[in-house]
C-alpha atoms as a PDB file:
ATOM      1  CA  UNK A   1     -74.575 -20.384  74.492  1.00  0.00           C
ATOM      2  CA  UNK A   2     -77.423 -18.255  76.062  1.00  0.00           C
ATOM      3  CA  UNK A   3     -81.020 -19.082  75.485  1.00  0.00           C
ATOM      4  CA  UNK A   4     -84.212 -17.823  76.421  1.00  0.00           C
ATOM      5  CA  UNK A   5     -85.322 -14.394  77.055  1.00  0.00           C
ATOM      6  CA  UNK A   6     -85.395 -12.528  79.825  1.00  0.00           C
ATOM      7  CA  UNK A   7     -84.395 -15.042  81.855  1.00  0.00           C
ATOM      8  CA  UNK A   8     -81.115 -16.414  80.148  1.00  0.00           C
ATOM      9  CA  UNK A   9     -79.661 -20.040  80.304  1.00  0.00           C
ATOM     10  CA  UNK A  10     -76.266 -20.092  79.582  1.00  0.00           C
ATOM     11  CA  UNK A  11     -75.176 -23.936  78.306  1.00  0.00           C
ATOM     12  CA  UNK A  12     -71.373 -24.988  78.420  1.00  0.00           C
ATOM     13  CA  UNK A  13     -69.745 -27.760  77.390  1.00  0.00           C
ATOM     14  CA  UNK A  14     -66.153 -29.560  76.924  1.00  0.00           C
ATOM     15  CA  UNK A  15     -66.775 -30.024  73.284  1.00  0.00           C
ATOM     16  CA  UNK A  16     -66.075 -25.813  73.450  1.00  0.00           C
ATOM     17  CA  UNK A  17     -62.742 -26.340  74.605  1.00  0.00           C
ATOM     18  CA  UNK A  18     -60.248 -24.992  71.659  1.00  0.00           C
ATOM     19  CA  UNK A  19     -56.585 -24.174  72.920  1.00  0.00           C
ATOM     20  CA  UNK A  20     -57.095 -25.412  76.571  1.00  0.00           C
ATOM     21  CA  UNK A  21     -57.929 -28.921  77.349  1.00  0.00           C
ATOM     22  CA  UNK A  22     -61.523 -30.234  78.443  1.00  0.00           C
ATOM     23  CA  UNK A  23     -60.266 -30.205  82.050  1.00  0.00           C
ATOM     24  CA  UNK A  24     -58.858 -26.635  81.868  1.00  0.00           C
ATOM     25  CA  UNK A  25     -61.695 -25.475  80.677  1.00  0.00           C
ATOM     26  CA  UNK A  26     -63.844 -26.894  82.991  1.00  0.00           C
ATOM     27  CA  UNK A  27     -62.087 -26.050  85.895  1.00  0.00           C
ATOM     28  CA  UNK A  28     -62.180 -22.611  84.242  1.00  0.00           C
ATOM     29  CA  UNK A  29     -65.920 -21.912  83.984  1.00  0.00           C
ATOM     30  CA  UNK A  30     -66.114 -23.994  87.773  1.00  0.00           C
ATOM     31  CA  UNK A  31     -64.391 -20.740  89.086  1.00  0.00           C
ATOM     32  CA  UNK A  32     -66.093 -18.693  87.855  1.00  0.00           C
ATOM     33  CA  UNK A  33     -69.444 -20.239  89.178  1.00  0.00           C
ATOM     34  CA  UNK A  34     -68.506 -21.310  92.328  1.00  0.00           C
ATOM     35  CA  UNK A  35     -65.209 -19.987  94.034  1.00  0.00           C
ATOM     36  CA  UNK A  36     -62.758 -22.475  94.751  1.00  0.00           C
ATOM     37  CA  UNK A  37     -64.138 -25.489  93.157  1.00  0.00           C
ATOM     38  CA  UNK A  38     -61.777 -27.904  91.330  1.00  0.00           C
ATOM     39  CA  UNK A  39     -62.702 -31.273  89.141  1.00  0.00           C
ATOM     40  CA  UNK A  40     -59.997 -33.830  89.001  1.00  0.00           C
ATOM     41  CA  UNK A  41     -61.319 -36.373  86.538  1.00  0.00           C
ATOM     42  CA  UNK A  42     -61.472 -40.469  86.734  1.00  0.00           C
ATOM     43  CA  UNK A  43     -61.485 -40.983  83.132  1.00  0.00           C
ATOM     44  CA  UNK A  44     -58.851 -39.726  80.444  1.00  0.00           C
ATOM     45  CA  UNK A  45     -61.397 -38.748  78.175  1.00  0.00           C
ATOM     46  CA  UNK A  46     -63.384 -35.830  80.409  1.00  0.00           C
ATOM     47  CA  UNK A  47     -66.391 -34.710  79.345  1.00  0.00           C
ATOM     48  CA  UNK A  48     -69.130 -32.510  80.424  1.00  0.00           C
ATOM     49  CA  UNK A  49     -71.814 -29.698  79.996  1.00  0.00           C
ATOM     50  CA  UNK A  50     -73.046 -26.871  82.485  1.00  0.00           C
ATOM     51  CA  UNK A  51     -76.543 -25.281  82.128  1.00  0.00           C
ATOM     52  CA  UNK A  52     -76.221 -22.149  84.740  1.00  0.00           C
ATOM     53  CA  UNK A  53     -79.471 -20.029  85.464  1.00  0.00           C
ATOM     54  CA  UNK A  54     -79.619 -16.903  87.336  1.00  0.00           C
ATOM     55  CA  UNK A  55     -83.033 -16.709  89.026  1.00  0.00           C
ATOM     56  CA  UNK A  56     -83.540 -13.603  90.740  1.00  0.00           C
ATOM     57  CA  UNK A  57     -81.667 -14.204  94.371  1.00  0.00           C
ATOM     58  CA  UNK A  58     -80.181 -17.466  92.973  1.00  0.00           C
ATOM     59  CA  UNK A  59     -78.061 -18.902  90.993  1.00  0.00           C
ATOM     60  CA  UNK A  60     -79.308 -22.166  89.392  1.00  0.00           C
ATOM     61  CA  UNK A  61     -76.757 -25.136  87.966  1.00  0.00           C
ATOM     62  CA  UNK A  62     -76.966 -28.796  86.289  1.00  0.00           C
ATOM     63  CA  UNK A  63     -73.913 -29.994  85.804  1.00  0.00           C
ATOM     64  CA  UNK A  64     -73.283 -33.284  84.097  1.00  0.00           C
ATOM     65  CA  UNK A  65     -70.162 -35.556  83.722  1.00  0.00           C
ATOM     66  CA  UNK A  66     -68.396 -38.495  83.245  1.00  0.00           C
ATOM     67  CA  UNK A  67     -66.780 -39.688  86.469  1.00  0.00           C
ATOM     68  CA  UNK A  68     -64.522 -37.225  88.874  1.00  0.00           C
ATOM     69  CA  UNK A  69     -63.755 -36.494  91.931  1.00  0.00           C
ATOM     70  CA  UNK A  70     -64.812 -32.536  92.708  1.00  0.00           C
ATOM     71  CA  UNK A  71     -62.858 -30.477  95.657  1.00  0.00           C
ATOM     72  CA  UNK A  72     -64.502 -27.235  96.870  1.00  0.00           C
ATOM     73  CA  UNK A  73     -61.341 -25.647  98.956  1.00  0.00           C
ATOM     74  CA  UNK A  74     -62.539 -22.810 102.028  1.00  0.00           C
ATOM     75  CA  UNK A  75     -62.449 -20.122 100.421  1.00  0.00           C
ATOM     76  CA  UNK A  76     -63.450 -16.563 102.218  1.00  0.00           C
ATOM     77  CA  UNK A  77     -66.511 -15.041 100.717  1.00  0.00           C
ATOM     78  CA  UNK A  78     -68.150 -11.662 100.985  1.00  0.00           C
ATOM     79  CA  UNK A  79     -71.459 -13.190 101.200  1.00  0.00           C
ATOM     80  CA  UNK A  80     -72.809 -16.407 103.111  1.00  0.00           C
ATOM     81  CA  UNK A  81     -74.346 -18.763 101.012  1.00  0.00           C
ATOM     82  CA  UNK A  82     -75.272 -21.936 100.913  1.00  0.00           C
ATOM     83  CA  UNK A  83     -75.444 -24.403  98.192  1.00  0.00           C
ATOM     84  CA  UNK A  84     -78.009 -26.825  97.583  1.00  0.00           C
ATOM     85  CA  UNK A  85     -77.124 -30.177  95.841  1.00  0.00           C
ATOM     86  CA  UNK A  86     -79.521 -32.823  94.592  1.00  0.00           C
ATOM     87  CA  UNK A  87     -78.209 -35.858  93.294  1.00  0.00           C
ATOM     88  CA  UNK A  88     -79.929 -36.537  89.953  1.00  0.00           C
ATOM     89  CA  UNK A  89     -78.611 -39.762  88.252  1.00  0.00           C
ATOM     90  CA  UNK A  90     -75.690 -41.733  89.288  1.00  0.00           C
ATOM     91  CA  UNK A  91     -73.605 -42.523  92.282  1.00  0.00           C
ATOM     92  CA  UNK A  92     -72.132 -39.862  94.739  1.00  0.00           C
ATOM     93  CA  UNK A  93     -69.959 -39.807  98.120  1.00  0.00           C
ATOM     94  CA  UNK A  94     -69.712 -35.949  99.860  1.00  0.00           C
ATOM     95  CA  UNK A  95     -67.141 -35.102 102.219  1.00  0.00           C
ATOM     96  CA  UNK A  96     -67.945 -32.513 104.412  1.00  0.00           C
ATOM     97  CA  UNK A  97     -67.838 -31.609 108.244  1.00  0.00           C
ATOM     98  CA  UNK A  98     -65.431 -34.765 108.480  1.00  0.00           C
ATOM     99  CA  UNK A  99     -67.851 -37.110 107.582  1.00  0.00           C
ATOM    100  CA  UNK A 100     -68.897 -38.879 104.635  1.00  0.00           C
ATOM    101  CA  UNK A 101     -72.539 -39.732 103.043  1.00  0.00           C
ATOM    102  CA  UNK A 102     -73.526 -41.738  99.972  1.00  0.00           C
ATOM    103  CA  UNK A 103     -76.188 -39.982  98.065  1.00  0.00           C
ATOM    104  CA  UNK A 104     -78.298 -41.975  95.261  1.00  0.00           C
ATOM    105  CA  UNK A 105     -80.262 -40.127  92.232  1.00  0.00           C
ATOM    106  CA  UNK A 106     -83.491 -37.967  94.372  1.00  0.00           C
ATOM    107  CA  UNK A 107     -80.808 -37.708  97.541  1.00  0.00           C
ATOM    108  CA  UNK A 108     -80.170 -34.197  98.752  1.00  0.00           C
ATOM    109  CA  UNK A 109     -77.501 -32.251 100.756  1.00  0.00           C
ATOM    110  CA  UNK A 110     -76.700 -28.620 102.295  1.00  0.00           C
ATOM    111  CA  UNK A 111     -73.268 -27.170 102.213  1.00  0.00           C
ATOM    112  CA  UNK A 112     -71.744 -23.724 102.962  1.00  0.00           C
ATOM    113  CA  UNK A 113     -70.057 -22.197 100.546  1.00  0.00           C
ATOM    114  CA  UNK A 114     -67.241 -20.990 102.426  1.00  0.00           C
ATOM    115  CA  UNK A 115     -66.631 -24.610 103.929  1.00  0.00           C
ATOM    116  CA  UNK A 116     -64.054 -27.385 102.157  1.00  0.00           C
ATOM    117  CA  UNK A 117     -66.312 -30.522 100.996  1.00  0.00           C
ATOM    118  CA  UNK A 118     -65.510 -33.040  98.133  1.00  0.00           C
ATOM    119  CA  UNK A 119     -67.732 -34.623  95.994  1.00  0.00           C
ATOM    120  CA  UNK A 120     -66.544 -38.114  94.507  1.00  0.00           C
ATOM    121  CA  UNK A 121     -68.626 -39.823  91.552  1.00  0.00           C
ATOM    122  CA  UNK A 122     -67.248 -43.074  90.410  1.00  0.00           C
ATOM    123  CA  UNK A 123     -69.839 -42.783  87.960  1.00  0.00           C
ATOM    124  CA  UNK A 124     -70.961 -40.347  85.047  1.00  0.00           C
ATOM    125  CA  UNK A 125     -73.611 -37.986  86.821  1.00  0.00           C
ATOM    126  CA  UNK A 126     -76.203 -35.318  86.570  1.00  0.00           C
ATOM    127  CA  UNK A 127     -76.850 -32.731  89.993  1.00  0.00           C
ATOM    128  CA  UNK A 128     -79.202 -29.995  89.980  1.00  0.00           C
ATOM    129  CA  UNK A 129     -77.544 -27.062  92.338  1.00  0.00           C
ATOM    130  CA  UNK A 130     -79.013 -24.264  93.995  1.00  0.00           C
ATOM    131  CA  UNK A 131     -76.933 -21.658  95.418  1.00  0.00           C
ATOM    132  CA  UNK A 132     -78.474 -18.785  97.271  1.00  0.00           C
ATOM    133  CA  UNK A 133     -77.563 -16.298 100.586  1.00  0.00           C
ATOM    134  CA  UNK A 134     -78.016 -18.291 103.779  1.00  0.00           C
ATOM    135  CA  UNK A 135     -80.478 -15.319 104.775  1.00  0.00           C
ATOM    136  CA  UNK A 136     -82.684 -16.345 102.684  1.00  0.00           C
ATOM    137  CA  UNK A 137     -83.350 -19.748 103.751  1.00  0.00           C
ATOM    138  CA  UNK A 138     -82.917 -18.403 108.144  1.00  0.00           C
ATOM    139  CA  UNK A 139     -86.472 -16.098 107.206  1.00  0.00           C
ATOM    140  CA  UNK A 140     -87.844 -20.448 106.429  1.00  0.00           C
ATOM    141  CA  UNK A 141     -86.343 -21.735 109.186  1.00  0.00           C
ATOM    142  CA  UNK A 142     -84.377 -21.034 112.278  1.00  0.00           C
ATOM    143  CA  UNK A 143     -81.565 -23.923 112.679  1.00  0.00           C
ATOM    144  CA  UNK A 144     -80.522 -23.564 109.821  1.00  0.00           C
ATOM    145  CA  UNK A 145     -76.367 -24.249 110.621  1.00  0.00           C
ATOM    146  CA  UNK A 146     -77.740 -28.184 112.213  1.00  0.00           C
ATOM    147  CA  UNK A 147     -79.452 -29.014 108.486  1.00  0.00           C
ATOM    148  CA  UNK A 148     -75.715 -28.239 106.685  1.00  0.00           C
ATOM    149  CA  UNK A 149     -74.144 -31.467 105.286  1.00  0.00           C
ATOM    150  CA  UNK A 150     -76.815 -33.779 106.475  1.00  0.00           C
ATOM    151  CA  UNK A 151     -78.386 -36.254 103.827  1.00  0.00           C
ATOM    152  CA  UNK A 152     -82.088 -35.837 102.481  1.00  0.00           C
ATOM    153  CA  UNK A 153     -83.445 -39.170 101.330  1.00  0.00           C
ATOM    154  CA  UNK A 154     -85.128 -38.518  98.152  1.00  0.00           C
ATOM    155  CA  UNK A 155     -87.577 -41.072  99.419  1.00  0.00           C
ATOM    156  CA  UNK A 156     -89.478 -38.291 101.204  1.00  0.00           C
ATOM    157  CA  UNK A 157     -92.249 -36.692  99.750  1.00  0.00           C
ATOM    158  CA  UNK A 158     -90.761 -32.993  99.963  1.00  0.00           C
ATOM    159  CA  UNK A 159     -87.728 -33.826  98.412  1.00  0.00           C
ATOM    160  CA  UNK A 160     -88.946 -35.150  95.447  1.00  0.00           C
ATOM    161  CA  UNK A 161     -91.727 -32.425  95.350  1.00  0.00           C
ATOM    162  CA  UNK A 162     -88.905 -29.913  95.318  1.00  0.00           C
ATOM    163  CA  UNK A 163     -86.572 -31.842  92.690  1.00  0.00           C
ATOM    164  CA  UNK A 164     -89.224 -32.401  90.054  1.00  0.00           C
ATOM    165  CA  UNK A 165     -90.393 -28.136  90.844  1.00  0.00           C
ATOM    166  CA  UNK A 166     -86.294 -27.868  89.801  1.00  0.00           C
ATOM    167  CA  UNK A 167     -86.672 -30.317  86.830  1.00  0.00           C
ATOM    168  CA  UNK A 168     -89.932 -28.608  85.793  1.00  0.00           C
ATOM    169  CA  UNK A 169     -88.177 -24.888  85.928  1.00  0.00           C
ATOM    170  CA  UNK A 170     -85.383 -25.888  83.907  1.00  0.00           C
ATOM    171  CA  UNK A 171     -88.123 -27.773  81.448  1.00  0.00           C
ATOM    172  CA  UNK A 172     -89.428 -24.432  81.230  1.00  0.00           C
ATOM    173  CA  UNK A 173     -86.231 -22.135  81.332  1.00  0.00           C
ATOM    174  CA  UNK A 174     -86.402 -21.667  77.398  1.00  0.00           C
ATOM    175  CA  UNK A 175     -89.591 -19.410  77.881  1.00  0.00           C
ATOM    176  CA  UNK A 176     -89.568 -16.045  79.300  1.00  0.00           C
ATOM    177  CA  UNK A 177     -89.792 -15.264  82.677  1.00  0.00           C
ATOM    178  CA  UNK A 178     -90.650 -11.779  84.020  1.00  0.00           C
ATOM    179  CA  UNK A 179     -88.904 -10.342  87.227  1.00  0.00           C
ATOM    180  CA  UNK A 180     -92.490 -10.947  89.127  1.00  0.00           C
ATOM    181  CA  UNK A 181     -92.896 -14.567  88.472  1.00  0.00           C
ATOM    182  CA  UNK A 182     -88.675 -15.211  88.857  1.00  0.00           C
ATOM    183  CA  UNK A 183     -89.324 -13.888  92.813  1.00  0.00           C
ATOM    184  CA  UNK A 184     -92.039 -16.147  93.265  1.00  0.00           C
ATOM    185  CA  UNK A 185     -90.048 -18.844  91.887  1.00  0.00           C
ATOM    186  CA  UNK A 186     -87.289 -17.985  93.995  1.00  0.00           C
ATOM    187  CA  UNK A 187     -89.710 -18.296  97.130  1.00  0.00           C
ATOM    188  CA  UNK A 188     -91.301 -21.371  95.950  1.00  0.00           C
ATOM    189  CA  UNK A 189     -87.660 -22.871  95.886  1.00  0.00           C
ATOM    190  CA  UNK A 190     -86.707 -22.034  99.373  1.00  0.00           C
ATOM    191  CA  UNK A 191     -90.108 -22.635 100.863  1.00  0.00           C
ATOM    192  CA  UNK A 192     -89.777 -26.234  99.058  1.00  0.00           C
ATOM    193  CA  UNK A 193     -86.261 -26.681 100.677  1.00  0.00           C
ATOM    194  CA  UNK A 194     -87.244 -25.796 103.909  1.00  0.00           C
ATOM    195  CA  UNK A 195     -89.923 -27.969 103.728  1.00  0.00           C
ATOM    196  CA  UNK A 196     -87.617 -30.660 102.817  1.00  0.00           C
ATOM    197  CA  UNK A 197     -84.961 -30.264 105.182  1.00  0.00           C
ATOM    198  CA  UNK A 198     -87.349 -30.550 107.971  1.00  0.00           C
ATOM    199  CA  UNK A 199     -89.127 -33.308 106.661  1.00  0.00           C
ATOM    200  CA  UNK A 200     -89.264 -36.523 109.049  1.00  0.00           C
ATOM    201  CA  UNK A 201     -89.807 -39.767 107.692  1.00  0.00           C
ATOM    202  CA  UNK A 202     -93.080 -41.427 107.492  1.00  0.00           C
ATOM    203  CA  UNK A 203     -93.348 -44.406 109.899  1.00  0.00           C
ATOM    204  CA  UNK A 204     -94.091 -46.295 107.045  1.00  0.00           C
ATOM    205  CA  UNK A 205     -90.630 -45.829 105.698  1.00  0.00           C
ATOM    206  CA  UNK A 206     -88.918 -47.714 109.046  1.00  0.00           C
ATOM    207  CA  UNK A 207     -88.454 -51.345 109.702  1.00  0.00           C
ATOM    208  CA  UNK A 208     -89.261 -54.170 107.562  1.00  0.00           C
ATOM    209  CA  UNK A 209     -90.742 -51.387 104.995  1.00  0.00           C
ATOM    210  CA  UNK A 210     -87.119 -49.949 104.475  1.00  0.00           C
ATOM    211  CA  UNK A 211     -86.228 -51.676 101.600  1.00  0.00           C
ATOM    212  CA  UNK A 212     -89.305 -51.001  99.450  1.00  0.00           C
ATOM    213  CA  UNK A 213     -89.522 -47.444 100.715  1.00  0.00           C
ATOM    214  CA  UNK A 214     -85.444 -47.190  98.959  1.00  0.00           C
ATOM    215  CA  UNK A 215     -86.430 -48.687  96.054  1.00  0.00           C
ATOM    216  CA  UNK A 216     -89.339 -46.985  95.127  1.00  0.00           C
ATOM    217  CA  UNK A 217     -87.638 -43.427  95.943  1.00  0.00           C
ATOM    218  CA  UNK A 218     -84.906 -45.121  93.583  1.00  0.00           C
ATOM    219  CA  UNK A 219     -87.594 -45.493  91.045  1.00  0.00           C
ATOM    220  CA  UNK A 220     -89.153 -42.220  91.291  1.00  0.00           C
ATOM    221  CA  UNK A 221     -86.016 -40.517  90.638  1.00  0.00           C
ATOM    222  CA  UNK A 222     -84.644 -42.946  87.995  1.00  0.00           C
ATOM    223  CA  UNK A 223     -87.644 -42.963  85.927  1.00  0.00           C
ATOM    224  CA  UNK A 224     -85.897 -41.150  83.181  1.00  0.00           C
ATOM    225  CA  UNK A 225     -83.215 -43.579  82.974  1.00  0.00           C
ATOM    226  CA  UNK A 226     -83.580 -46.271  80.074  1.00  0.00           C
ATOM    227  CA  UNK A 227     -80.357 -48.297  82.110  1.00  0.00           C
ATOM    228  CA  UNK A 228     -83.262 -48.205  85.379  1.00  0.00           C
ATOM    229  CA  UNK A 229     -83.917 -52.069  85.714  1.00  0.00           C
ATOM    230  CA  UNK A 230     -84.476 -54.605  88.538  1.00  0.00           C
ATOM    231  CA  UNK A 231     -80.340 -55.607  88.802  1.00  0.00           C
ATOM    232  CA  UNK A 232     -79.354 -52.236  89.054  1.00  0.00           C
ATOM    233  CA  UNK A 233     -81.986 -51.260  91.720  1.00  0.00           C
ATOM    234  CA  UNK A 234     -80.418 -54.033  93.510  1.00  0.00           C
ATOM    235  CA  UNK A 235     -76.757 -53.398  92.912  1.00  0.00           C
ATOM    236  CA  UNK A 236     -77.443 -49.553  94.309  1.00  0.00           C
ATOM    237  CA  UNK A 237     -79.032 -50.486  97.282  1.00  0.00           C
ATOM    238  CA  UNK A 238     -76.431 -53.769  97.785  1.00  0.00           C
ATOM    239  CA  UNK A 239     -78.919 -56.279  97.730  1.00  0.00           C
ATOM    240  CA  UNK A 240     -78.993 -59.424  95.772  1.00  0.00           C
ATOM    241  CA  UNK A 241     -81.328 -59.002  92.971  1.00  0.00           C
ATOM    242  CA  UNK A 242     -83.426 -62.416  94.406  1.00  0.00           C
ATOM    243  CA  UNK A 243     -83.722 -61.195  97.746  1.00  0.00           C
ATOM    244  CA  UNK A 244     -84.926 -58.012  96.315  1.00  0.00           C
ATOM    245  CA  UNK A 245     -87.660 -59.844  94.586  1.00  0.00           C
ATOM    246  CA  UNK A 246     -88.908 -61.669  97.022  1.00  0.00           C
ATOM    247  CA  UNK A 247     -89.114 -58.576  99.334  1.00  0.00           C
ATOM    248  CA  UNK A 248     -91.517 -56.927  96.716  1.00  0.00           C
ATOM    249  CA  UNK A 249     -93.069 -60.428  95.945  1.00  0.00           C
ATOM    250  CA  UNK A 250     -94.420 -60.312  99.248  1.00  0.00           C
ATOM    251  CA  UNK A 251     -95.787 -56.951  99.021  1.00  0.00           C
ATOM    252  CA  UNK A 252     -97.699 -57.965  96.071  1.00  0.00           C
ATOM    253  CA  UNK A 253     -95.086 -55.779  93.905  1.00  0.00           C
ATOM    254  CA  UNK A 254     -93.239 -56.731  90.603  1.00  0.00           C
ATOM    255  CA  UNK A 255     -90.513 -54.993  90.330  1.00  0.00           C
ATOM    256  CA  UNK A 256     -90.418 -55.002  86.391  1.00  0.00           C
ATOM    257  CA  UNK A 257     -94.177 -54.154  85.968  1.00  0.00           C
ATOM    258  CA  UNK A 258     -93.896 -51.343  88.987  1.00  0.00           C
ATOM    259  CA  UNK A 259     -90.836 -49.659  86.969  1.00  0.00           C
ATOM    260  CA  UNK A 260     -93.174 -49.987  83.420  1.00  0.00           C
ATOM    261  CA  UNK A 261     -96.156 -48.345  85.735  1.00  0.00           C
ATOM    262  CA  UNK A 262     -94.983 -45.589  87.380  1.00  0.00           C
ATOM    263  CA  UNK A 263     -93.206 -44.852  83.790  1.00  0.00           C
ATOM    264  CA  UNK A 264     -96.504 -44.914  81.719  1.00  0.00           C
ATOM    265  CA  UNK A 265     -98.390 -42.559  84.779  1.00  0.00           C
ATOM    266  CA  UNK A 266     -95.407 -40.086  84.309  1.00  0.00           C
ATOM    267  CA  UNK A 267     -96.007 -40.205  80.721  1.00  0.00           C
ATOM    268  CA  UNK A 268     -99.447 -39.396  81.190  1.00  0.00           C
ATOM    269  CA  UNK A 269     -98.933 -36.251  83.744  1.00  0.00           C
ATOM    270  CA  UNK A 270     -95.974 -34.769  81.046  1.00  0.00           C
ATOM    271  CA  UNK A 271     -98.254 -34.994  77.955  1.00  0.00           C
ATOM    272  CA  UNK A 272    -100.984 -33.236  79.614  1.00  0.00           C
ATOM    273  CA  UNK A 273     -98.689 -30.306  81.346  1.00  0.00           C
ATOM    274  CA  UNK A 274     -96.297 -30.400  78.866  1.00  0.00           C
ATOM    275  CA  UNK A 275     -97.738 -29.367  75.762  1.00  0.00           C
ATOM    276  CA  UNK A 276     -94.446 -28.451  74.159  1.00  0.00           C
ATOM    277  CA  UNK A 277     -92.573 -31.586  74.410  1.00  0.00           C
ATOM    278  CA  UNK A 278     -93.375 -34.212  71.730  1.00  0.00           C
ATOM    279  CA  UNK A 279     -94.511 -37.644  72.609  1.00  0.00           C
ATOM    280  CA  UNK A 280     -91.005 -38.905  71.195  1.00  0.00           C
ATOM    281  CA  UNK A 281     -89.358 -36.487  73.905  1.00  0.00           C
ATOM    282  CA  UNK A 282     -91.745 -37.202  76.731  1.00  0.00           C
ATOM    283  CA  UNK A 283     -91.133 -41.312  75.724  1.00  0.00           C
ATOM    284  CA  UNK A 284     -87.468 -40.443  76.172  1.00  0.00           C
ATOM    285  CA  UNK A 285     -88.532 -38.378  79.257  1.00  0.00           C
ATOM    286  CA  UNK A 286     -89.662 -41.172  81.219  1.00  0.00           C
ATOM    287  CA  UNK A 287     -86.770 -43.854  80.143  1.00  0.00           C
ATOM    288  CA  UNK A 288     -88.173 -45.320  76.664  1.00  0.00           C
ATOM    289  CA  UNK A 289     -85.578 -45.589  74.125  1.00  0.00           C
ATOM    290  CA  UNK A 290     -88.015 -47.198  71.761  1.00  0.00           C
ATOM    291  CA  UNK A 291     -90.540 -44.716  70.812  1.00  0.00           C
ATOM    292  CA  UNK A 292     -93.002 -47.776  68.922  1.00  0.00           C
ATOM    293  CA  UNK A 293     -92.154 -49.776  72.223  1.00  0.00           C
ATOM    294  CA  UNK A 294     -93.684 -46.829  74.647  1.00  0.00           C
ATOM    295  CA  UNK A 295     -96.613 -46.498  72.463  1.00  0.00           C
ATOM    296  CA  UNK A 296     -97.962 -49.752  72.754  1.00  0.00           C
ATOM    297  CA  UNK A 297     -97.451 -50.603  76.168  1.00  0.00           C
ATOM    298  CA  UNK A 298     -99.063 -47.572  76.375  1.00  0.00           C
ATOM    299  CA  UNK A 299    -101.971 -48.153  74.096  1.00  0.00           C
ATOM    300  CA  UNK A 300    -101.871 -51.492  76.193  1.00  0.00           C
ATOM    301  CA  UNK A 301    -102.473 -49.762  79.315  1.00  0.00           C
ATOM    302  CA  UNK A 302    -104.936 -47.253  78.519  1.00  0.00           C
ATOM    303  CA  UNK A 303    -106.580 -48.092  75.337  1.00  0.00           C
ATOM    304  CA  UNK A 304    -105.604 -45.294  73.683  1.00  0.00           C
ATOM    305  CA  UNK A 305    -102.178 -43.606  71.916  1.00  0.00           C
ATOM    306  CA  UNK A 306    -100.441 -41.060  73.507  1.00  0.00           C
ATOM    307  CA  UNK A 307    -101.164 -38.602  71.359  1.00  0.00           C
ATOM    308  CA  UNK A 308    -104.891 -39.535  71.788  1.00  0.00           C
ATOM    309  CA  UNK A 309    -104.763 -39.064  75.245  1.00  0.00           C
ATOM    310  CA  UNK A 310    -103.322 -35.768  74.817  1.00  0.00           C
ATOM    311  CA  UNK A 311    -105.942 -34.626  73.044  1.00  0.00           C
ATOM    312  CA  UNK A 312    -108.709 -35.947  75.465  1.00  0.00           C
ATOM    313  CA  UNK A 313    -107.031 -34.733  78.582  1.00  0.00           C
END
């Protein structure tokens, strides 16, 4: 199902699936995106949707699906790519380089295409991917084979600078592009991954500050998720939920109140940059599944509606 103009988003999903089953299908349109790559699902009742984007030098994916284990076998390729996975909602384990990390939602993670690495997700699961020639990303930086199946922490700044540029590109993949401002997308991409991969931690992120650090990169990149509460912060990070509070109790932080916060600032940044998105999609946006709820906690906490302060800012 193309959309768009130029620039054309192609949208698949198992619900297409006539003679062959969900899986077959999937496993299908997998090969044809990226050699080698085979999903063996955890549930009997698979189900899934691809958005795939090409972007100038790159090839742009979201996949989403319930839970599965995903094999990528070596394969030999003509070109030398790599392929760039953030970890956008749910729980995921990569095998790569015989060793195994645990990505949460904002995590990141290089791979080589050509290179065997699994990907198991015991839950149902959203990743933005970016594949593009390993060329590309050597002009950004020069070590580039020592950044390759190392976790990100999407508690860094520069990863979630370049997830949300991701989220806001396919936000905006509907409209059309020309070939001039796809390149300078394509830069912006790798000059945000670079950035990312040689990001160091803040020393505010180390020792006793750990914990908070986690949870509010947790936060950040669970804001759109209405099932984001206190008990599941705590089950992710494998912390008793009490514990947890008191942590953020003595940082002068509320867990509950932070999470209704940071939701009602995102709010406010989509409604004034994203003047085609209702307020009912924006509520939705930002992890409201009550649309009279959103509005008055966030008449509550600026004084006026949403679409009010739409029209003032």
């Amino acid at each position: 199902m193309p959309i768009g103009g130029s620039t054309v988003i192609e949208i698949f999903s198992t619900s297409q699936a006539h003679r062959e089953t969900g899986v077959e299908f999937w496993n299908n349109l997998l090969g044809q995106t990226y050699q080698g790559l085979v999903v063996d699902p955890l549930d009997r009742r698979f189900r899934a949707e691809l958005k795939r984007w090409s972007l100038d030098r790159m090839t742009l994916t979201w996949p989403q699906s319930t839970r599965a284990r995903v094999s990528r076998m070596r394969v030999a390729q003509s070109s030398d790519n790599l392929v760039l996975h953030i970890l956008h909602t749910g729980r995921c384990a990569v095998s790569l380089r015989g060793r195994t990390a645990h990505l949460a939602p904002g995590d990141m993670m290089l791979c080589a295409a050509q290179e065997a690495y699994e990907f198991d997700a015991p839950d149902d699961h959203q990743l933005l991917i970016v594949e593009f020639d390993r060329n590309l990303l050597a002009h950004q930086i020069t070590d580039v084979d020592s950044h390759i199946a190392r976790l990100v922490s999407g508690e860094l700044a520069s990863t979630r600078i370049l997830r949300n540029f991701l989220l806001s590109l396919w936000r905006e993949g509907a409209n059309t592009l020309d070939g001039e401002s796809s390149a300078l997308y394509n830069d912006t991409i790798l000059s945000l991954t670079a950035a990312a991969l040689q990001a160091n931690p803040s020393p505010a992120a180390t020792g006793d500050d750990l914990p908070l650090a986690r949870v509010k990169g947790i936060i950040e990149a669970r804001l759109h998720d209405a099932a984001l509460t206190p008990s599941s912060i705590a089950e992710q990070i494998g912390m008793p939920l009490r514990t947890l509070q008191l942590a953020c109790a003595k940082r002068g932080i509320t867990l509950s109140a932070y999470i209704i916060r940071r939701r009602l600032e995102k709010a406010c940044e989509l409604l004034v940059n994203s003047a085609g998105r209702s307020v009912t999609a924006i509520a939705f946006d930002v992890g409201f599944n009550d649309c009279a709820y959103f509005a008055r906690r966030f008449h509550a906490a600026f004084g006026v509606s949403p679409s009010e302060y739409r029209t003032r800012h």
